[in-house]
ModelCIF file with pLDDT and N, C-alpha, C, O atoms, coordinates in Angstrom:
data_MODEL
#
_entry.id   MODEL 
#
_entity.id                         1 
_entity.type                       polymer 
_entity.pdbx_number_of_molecules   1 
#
_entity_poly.entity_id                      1 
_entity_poly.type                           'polypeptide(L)' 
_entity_poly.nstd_linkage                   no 
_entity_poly.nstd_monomer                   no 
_entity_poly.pdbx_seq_one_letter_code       
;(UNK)(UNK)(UNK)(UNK)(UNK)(UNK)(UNK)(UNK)(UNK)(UNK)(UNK)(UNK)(UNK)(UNK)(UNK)(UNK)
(UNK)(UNK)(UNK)(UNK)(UNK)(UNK)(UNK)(UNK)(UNK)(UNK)(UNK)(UNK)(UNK)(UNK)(UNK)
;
_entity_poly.pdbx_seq_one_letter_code_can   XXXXXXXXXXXXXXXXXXXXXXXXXXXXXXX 
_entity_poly.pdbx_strand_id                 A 
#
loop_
_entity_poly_seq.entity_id 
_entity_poly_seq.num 
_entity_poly_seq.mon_id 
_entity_poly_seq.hetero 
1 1  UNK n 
1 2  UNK n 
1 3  UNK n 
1 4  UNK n 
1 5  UNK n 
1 6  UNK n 
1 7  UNK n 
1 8  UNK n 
1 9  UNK n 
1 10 UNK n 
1 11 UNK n 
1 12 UNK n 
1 13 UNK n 
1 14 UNK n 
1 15 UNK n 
1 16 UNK n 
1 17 UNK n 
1 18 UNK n 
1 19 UNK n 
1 20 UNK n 
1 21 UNK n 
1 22 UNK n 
1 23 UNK n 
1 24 UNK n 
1 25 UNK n 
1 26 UNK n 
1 27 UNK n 
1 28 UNK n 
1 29 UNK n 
1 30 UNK n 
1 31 UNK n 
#
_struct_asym.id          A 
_struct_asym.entity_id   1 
#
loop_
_ma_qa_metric.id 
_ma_qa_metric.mode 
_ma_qa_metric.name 
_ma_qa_metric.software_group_id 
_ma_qa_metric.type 
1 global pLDDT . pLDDT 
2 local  pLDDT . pLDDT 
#
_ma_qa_metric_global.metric_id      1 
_ma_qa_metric_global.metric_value   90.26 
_ma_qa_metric_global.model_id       1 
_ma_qa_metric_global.ordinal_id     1 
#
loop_
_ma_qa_metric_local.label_asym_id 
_ma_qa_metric_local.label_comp_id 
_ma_qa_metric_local.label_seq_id 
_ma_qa_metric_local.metric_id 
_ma_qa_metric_local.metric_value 
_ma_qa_metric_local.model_id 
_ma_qa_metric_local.ordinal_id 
A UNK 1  2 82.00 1 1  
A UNK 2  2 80.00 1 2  
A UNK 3  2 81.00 1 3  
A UNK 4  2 82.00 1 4  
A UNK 5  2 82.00 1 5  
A UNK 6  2 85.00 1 6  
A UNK 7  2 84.00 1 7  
A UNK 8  2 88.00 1 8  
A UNK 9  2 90.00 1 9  
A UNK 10 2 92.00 1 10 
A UNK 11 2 94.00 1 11 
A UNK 12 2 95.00 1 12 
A UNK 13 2 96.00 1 13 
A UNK 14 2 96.00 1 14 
A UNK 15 2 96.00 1 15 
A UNK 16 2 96.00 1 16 
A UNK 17 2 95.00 1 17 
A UNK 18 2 94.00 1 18 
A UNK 19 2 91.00 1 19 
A UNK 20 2 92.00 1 20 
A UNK 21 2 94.00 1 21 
A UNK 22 2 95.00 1 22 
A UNK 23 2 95.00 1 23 
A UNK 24 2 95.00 1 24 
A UNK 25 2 95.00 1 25 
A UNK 26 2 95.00 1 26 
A UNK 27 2 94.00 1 27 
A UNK 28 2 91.00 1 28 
A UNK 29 2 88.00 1 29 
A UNK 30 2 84.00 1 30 
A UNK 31 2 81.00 1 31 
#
loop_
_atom_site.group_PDB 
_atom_site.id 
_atom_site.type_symbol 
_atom_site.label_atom_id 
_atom_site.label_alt_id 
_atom_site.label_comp_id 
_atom_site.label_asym_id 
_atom_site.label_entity_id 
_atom_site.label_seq_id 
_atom_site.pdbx_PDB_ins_code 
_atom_site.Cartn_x 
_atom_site.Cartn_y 
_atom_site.Cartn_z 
_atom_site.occupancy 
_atom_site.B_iso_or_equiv 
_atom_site.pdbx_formal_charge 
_atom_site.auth_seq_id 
_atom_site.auth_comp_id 
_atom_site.auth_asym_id 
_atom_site.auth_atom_id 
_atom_site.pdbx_PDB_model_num 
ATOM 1   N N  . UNK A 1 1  ? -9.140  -9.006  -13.308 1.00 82.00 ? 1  UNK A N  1 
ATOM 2   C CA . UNK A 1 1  ? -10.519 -9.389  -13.601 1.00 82.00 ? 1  UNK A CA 1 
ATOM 3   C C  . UNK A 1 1  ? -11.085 -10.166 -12.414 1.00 82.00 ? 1  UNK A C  1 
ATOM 4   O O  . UNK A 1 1  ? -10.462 -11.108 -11.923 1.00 82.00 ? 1  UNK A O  1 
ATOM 5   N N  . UNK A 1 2  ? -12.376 -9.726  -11.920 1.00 80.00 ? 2  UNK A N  1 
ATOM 6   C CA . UNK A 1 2  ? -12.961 -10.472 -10.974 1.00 80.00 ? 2  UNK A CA 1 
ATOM 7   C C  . UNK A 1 2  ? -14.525 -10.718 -11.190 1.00 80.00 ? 2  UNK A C  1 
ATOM 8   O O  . UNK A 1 2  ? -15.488 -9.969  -11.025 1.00 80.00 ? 2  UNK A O  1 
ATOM 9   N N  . UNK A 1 3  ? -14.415 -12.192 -11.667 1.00 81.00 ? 3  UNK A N  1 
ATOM 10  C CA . UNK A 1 3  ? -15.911 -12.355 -12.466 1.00 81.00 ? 3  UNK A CA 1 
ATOM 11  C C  . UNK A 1 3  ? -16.397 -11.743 -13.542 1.00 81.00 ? 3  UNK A C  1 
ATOM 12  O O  . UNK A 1 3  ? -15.764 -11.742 -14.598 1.00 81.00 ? 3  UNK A O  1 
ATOM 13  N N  . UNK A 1 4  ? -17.286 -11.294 -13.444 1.00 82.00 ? 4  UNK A N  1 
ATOM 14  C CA . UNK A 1 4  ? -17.088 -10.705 -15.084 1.00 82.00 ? 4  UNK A CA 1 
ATOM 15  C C  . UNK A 1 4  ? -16.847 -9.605  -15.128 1.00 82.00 ? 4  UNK A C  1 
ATOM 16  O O  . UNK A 1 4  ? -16.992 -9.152  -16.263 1.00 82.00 ? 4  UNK A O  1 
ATOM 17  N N  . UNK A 1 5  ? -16.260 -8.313  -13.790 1.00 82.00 ? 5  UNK A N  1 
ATOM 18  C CA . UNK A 1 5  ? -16.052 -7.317  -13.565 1.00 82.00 ? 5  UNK A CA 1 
ATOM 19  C C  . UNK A 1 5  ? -14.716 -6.706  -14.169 1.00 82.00 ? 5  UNK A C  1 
ATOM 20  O O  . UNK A 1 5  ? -14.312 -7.183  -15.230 1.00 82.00 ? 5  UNK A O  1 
ATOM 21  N N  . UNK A 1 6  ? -14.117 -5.841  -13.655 1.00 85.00 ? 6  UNK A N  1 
ATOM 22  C CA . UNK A 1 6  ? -12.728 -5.569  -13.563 1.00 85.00 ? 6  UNK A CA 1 
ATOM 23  C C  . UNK A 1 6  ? -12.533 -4.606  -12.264 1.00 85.00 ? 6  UNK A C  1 
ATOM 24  O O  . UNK A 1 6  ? -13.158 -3.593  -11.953 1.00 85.00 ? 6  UNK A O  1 
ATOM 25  N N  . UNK A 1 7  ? -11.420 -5.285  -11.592 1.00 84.00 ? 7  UNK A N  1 
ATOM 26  C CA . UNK A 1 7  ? -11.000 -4.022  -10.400 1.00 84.00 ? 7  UNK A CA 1 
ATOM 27  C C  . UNK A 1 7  ? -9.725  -4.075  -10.238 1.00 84.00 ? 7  UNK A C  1 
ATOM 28  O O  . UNK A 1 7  ? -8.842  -4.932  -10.263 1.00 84.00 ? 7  UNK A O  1 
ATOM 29  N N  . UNK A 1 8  ? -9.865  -2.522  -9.997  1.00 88.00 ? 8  UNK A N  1 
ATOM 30  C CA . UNK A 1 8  ? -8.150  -1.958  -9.842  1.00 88.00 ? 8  UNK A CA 1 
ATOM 31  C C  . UNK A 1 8  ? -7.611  -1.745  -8.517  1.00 88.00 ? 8  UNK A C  1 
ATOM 32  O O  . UNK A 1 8  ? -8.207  -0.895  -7.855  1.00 88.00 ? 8  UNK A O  1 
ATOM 33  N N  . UNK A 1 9  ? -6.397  -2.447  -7.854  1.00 90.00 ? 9  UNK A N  1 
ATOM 34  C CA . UNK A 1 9  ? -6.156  -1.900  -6.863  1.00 90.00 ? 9  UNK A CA 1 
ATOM 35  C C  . UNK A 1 9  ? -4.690  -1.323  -6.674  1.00 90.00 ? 9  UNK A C  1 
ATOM 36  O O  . UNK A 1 9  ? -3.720  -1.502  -7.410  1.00 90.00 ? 9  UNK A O  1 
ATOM 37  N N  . UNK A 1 10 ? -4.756  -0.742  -5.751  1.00 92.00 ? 10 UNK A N  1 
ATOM 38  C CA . UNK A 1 10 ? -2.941  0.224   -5.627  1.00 92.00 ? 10 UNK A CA 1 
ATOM 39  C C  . UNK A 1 10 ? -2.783  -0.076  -4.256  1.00 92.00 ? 10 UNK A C  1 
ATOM 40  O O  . UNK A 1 10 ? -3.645  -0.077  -3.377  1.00 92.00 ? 10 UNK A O  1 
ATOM 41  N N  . UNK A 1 11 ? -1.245  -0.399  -4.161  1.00 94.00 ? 11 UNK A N  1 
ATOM 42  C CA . UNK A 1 11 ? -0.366  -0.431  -2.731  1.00 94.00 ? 11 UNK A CA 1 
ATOM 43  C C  . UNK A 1 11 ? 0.670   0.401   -2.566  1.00 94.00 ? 11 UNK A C  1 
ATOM 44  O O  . UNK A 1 11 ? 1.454   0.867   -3.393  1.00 94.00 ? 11 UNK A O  1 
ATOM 45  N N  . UNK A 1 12 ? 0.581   0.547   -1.310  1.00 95.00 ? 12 UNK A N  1 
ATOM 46  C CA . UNK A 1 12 ? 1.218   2.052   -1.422  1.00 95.00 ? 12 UNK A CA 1 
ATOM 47  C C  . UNK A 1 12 ? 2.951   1.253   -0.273  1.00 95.00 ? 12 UNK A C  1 
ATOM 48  O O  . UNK A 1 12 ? 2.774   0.298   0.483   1.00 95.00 ? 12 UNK A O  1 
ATOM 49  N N  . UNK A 1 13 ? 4.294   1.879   -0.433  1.00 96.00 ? 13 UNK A N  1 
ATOM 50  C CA . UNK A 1 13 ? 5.205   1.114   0.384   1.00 96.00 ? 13 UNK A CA 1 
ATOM 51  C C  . UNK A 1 13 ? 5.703   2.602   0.699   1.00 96.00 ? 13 UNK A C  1 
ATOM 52  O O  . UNK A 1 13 ? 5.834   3.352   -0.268  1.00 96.00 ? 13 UNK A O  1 
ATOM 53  N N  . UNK A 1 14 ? 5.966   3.047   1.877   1.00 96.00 ? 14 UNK A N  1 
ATOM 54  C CA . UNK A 1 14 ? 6.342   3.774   2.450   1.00 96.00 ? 14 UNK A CA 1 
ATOM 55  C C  . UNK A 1 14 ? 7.461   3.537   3.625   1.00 96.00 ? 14 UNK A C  1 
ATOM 56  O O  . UNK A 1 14 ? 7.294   2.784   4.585   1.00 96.00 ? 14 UNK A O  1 
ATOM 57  N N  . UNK A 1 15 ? 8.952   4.534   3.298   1.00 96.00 ? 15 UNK A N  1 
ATOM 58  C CA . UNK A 1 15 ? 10.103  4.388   4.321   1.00 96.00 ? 15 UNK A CA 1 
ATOM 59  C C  . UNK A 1 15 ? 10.486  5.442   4.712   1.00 96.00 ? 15 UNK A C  1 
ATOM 60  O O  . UNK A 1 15 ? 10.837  6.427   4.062   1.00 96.00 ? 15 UNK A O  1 
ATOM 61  N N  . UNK A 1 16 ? 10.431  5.265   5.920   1.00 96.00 ? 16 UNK A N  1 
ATOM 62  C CA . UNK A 1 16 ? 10.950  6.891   6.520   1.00 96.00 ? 16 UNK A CA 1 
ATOM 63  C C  . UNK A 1 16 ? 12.036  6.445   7.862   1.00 96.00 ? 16 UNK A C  1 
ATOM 64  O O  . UNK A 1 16 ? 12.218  5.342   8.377   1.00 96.00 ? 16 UNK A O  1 
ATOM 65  N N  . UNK A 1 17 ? 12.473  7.407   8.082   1.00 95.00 ? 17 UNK A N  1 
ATOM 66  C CA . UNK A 1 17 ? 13.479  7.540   8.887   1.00 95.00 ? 17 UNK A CA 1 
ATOM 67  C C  . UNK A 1 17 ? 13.599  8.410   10.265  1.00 95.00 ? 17 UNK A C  1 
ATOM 68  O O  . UNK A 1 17 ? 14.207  9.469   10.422  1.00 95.00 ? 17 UNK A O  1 
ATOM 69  N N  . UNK A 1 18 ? 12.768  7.581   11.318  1.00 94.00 ? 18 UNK A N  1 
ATOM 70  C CA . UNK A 1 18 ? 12.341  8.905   12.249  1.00 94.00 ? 18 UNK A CA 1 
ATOM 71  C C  . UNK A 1 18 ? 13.621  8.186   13.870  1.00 94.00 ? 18 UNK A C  1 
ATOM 72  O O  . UNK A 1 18 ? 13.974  7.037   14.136  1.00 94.00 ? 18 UNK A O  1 
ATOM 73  N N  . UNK A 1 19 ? 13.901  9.384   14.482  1.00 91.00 ? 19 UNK A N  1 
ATOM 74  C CA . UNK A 1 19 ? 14.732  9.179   15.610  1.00 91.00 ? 19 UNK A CA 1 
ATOM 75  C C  . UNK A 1 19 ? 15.727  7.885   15.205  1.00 91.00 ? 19 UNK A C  1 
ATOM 76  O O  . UNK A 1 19 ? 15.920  6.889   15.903  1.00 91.00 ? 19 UNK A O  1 
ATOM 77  N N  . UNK A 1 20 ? 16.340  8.192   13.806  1.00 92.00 ? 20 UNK A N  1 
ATOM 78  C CA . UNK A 1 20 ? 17.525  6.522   13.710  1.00 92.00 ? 20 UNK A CA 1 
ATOM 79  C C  . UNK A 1 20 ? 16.390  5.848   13.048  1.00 92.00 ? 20 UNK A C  1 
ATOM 80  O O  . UNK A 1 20 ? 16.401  5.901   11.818  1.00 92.00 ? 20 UNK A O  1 
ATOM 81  N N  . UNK A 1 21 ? 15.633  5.364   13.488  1.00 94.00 ? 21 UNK A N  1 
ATOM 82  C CA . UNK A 1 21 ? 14.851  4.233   12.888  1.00 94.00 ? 21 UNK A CA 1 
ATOM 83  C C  . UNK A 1 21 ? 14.379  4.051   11.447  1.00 94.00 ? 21 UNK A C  1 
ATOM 84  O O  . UNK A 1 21 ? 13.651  4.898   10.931  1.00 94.00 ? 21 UNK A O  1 
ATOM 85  N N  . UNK A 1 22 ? 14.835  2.813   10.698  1.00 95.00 ? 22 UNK A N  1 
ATOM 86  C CA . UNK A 1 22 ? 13.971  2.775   9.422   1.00 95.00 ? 22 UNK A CA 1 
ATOM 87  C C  . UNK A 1 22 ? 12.598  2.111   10.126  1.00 95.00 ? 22 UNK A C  1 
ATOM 88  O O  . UNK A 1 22 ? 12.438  1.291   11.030  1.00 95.00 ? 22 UNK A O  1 
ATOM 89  N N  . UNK A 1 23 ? 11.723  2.843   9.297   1.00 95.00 ? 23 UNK A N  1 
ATOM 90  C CA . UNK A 1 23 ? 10.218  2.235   9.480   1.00 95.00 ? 23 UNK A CA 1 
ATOM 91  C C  . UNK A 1 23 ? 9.788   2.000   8.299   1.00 95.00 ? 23 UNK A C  1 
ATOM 92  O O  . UNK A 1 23 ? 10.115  2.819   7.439   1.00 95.00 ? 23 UNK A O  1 
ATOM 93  N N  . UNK A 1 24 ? 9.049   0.989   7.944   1.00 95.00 ? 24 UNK A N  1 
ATOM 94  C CA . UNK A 1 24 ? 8.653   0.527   6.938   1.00 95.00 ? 24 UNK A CA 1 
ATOM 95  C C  . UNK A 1 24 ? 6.769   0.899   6.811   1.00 95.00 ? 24 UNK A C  1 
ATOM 96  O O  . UNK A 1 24 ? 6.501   1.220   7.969   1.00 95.00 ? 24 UNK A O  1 
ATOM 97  N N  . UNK A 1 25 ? 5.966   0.956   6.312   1.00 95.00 ? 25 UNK A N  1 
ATOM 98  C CA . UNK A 1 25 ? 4.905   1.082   6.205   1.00 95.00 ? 25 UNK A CA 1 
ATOM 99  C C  . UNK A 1 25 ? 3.927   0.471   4.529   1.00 95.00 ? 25 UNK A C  1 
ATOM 100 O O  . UNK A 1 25 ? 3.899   0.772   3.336   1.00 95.00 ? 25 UNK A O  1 
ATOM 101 N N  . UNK A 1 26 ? 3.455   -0.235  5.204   1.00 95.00 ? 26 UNK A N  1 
ATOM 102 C CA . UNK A 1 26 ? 2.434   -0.375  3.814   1.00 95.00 ? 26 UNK A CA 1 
ATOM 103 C C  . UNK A 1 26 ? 1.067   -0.381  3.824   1.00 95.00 ? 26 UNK A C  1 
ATOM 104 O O  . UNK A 1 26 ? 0.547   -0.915  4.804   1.00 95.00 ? 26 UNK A O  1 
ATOM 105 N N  . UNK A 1 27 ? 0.345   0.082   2.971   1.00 94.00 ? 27 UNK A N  1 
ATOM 106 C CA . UNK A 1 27 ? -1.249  -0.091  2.932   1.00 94.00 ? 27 UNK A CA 1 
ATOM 107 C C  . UNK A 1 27 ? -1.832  0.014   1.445   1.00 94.00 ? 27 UNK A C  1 
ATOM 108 O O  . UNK A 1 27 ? -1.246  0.385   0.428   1.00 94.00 ? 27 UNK A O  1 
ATOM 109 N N  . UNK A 1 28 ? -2.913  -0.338  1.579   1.00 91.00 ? 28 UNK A N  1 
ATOM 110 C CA . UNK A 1 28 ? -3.874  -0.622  0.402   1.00 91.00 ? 28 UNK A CA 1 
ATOM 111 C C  . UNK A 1 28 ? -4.845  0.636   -0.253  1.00 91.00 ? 28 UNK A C  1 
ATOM 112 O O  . UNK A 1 28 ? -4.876  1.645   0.452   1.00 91.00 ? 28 UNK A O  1 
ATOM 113 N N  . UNK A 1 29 ? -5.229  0.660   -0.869  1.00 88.00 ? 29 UNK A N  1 
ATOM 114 C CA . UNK A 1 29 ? -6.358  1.895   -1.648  1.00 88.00 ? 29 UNK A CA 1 
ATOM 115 C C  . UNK A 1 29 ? -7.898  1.182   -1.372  1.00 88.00 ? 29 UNK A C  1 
ATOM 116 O O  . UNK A 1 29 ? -8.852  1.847   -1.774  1.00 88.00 ? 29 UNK A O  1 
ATOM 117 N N  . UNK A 1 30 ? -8.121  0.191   -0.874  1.00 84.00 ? 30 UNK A N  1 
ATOM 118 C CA . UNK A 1 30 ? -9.655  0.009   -0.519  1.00 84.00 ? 30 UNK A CA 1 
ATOM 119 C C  . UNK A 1 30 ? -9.840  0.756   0.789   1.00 84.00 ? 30 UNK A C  1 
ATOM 120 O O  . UNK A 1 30 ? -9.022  0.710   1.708   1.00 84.00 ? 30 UNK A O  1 
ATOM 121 N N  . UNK A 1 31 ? -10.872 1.386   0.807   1.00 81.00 ? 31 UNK A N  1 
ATOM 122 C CA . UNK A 1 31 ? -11.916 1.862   2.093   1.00 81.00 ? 31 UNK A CA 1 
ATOM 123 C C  . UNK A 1 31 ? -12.317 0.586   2.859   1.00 81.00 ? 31 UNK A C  1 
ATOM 124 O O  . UNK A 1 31 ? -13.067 0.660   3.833   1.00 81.00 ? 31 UNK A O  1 
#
């Protein structure tokens, strides 16, 4: 709840595995 609104948000966690490497990645659903 934000004020008298409501908003939804999503995070996204992303792991991949490129040349050996763990990489971690994260981001949000707002524009």
């Amino acid at each position: 709840r934000v004020g008298d609104g409501i908003m939804t948000l999503s995070e996204a966690v992303v792991v991949v595995l490129i040349d050996g490497q763990r990489v971690l990645s994260v981001s949000e659903s707002l524009d």
